[in-house]
N, C-alpha and C. Protein backbone atom coordinates (compact mmCIF):
# COMPACT_ATOMS: atom_id res chain seq x y z
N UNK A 1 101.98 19.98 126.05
CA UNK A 1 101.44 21.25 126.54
C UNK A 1 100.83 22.04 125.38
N UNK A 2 99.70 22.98 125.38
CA UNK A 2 98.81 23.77 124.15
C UNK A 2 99.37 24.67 124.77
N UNK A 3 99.43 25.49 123.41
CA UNK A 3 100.35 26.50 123.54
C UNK A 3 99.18 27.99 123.73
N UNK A 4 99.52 29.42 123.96
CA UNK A 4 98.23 30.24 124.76
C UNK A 4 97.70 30.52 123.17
N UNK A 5 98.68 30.42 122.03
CA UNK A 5 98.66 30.80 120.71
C UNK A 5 99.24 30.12 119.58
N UNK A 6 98.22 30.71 118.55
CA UNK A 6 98.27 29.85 117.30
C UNK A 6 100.27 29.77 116.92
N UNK A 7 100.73 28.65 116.82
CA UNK A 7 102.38 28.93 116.48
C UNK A 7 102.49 29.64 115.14
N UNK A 8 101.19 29.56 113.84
CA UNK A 8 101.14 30.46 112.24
C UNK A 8 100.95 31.36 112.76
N UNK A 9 99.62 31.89 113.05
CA UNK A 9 99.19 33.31 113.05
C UNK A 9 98.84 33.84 114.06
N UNK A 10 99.51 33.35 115.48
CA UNK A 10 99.21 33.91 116.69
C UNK A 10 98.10 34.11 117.19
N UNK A 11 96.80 33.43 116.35
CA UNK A 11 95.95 33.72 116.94
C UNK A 11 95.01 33.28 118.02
N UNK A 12 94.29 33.81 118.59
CA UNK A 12 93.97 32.85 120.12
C UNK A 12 93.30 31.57 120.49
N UNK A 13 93.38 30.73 121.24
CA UNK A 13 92.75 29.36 121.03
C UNK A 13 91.69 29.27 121.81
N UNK A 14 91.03 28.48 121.28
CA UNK A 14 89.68 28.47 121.67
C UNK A 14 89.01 26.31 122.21
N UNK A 15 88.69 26.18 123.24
CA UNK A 15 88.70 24.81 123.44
C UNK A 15 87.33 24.58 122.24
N UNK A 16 87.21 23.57 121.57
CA UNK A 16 86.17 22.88 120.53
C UNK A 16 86.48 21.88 119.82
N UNK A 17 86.04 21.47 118.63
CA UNK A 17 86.60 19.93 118.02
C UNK A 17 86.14 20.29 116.70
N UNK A 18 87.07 19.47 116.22
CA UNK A 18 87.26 19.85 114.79
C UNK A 18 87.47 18.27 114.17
N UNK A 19 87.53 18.17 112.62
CA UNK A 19 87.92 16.57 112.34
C UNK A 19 89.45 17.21 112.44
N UNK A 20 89.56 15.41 111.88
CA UNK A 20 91.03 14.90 111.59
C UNK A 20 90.98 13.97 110.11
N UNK A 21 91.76 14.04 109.74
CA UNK A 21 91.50 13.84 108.00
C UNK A 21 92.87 13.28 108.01
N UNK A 22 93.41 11.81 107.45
CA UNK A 22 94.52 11.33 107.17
C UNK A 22 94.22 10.47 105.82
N UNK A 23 95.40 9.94 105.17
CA UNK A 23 95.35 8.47 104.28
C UNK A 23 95.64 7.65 105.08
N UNK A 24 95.11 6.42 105.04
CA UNK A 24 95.74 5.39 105.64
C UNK A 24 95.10 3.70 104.92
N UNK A 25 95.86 2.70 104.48
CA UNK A 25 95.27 1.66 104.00
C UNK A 25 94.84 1.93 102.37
N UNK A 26 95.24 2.88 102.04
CA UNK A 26 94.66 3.63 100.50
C UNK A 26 93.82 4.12 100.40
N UNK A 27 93.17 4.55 101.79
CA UNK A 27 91.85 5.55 101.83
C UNK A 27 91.77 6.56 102.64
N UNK A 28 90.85 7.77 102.36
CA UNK A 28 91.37 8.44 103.50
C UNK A 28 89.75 8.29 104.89
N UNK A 29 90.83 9.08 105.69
CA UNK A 29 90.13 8.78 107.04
C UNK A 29 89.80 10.16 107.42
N UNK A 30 88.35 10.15 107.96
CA UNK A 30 87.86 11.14 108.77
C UNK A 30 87.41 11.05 109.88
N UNK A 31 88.14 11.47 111.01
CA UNK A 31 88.05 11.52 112.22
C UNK A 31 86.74 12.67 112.82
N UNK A 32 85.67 12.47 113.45
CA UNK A 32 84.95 13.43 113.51
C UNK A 32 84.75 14.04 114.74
N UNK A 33 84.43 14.84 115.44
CA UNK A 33 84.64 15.40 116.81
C UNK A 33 85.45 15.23 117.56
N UNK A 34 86.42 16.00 117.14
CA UNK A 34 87.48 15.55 117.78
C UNK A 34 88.19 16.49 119.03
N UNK A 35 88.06 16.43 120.03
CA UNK A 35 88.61 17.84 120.75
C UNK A 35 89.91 18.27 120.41
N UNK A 36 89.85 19.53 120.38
CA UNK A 36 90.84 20.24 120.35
C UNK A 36 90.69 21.79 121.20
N UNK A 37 92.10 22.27 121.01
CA UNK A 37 92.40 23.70 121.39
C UNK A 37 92.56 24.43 119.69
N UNK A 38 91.30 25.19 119.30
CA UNK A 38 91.40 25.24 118.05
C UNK A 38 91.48 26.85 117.55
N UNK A 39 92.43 27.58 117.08
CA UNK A 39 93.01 28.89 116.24
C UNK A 39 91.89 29.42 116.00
N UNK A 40 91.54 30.72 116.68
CA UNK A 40 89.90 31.74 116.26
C UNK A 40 89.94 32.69 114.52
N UNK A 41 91.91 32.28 114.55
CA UNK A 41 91.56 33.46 113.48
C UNK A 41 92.06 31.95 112.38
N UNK A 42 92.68 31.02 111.83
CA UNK A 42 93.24 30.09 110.99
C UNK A 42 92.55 28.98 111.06
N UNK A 43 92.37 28.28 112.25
CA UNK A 43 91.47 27.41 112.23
C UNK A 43 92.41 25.83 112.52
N UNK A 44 93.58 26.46 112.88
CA UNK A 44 94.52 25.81 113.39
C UNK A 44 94.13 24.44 114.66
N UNK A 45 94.00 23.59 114.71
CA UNK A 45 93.70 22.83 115.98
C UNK A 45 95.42 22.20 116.09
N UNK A 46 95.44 22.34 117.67
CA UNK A 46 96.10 21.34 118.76
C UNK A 46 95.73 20.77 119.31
N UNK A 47 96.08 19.52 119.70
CA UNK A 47 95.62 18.19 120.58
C UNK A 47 96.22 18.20 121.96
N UNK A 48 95.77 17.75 122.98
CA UNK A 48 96.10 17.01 123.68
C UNK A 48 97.25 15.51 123.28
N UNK A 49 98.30 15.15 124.23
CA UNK A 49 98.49 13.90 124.10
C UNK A 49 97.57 12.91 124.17
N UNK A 50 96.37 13.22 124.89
CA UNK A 50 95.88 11.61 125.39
C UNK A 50 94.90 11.66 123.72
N UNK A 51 94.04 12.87 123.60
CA UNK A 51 93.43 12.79 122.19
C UNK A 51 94.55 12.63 121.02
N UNK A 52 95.59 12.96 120.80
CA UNK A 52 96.96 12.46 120.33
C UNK A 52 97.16 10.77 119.91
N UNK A 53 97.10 10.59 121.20
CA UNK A 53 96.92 9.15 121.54
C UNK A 53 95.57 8.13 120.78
N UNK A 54 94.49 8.77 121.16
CA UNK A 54 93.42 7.98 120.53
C UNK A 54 93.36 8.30 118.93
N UNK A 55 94.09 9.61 118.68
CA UNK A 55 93.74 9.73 117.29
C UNK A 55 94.64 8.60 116.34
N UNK A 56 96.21 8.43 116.83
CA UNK A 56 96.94 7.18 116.75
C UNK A 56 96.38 6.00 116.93
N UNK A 57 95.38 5.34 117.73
CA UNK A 57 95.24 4.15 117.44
C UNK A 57 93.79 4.36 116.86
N UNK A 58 92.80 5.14 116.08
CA UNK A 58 92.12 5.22 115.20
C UNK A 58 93.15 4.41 114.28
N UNK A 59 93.87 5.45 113.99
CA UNK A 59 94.44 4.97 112.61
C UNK A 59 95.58 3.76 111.87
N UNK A 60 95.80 3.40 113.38
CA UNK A 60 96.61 2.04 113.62
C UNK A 60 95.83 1.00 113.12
N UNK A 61 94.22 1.16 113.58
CA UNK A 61 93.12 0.44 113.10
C UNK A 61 92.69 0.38 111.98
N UNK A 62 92.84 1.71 111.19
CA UNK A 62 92.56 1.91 109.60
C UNK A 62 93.50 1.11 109.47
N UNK A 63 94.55 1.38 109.58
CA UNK A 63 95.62 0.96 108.47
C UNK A 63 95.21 -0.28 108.58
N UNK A 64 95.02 -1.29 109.94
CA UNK A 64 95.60 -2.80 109.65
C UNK A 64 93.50 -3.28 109.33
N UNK A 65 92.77 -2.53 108.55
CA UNK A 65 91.30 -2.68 107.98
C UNK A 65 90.70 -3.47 109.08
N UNK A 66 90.86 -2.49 110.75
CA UNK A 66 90.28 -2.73 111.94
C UNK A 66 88.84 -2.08 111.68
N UNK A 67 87.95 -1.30 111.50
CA UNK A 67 87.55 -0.70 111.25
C UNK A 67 86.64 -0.53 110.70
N UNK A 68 85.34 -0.59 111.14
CA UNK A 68 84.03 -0.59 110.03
C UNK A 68 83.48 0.90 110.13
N UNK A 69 84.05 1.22 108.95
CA UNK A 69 83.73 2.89 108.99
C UNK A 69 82.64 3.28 107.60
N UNK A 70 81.76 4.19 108.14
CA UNK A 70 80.70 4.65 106.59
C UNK A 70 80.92 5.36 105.63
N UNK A 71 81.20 4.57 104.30
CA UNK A 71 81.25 5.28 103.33
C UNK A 71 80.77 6.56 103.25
N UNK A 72 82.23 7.37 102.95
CA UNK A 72 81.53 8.91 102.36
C UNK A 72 81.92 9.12 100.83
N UNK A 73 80.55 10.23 100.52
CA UNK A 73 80.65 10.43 98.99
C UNK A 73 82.29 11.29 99.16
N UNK A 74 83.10 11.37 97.35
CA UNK A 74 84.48 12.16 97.67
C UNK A 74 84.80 12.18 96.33
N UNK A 75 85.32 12.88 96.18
CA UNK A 75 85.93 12.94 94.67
C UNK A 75 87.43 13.85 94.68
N UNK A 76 88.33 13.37 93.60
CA UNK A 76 89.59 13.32 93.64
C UNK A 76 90.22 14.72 92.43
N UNK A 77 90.70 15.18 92.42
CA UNK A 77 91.22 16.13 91.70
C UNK A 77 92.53 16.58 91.81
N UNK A 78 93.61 15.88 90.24
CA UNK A 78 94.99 16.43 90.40
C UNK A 78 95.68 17.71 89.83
N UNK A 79 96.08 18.69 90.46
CA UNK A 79 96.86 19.40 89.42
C UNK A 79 97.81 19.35 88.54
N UNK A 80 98.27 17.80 88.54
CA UNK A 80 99.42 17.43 87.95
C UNK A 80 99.16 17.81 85.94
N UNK A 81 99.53 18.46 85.45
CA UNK A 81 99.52 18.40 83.72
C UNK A 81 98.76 17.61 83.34
């Protein structure tokens, strides 16, 4: 169930799509249009189960290098010392 409000900052949701951004396989993954119920003031998105669902076997697919996905440019930066 989406909730009427953001659970951080209470703020109101709005139906639209946003990515989804994970690691998986040692790379990361960008999910792109993705629907959601998405936070007007944070930018917060909630899913659906069934988009839930497909976003899980996206990445079931990354992981096991199902997947012919297009290189994006990216660059890495640690704060570590």
């Amino acid at each position: 169930m989406i909730p009427d409000h953001c659970r951080f900052c209470k703020g109101k949701l709005h139906e639209g799509t946003t990515e989804f951004m994970a690691h998986a396989a040692g790379e990361v993954i960008v999910i792109k249009d993705v629907p959601a119920y998405v936070c007007e003031q944070c930018g917060e998105a909630y899913y659906t189960t069934g988009t839930s669902r497909k976003i899980d076997g996206v990445m079931r697919d990354a992981q096991a290098k199902k997947l012919c996905m297009r290189p994006l440019p990216a660059g890495e930066v640690s704060l570590k010392g």
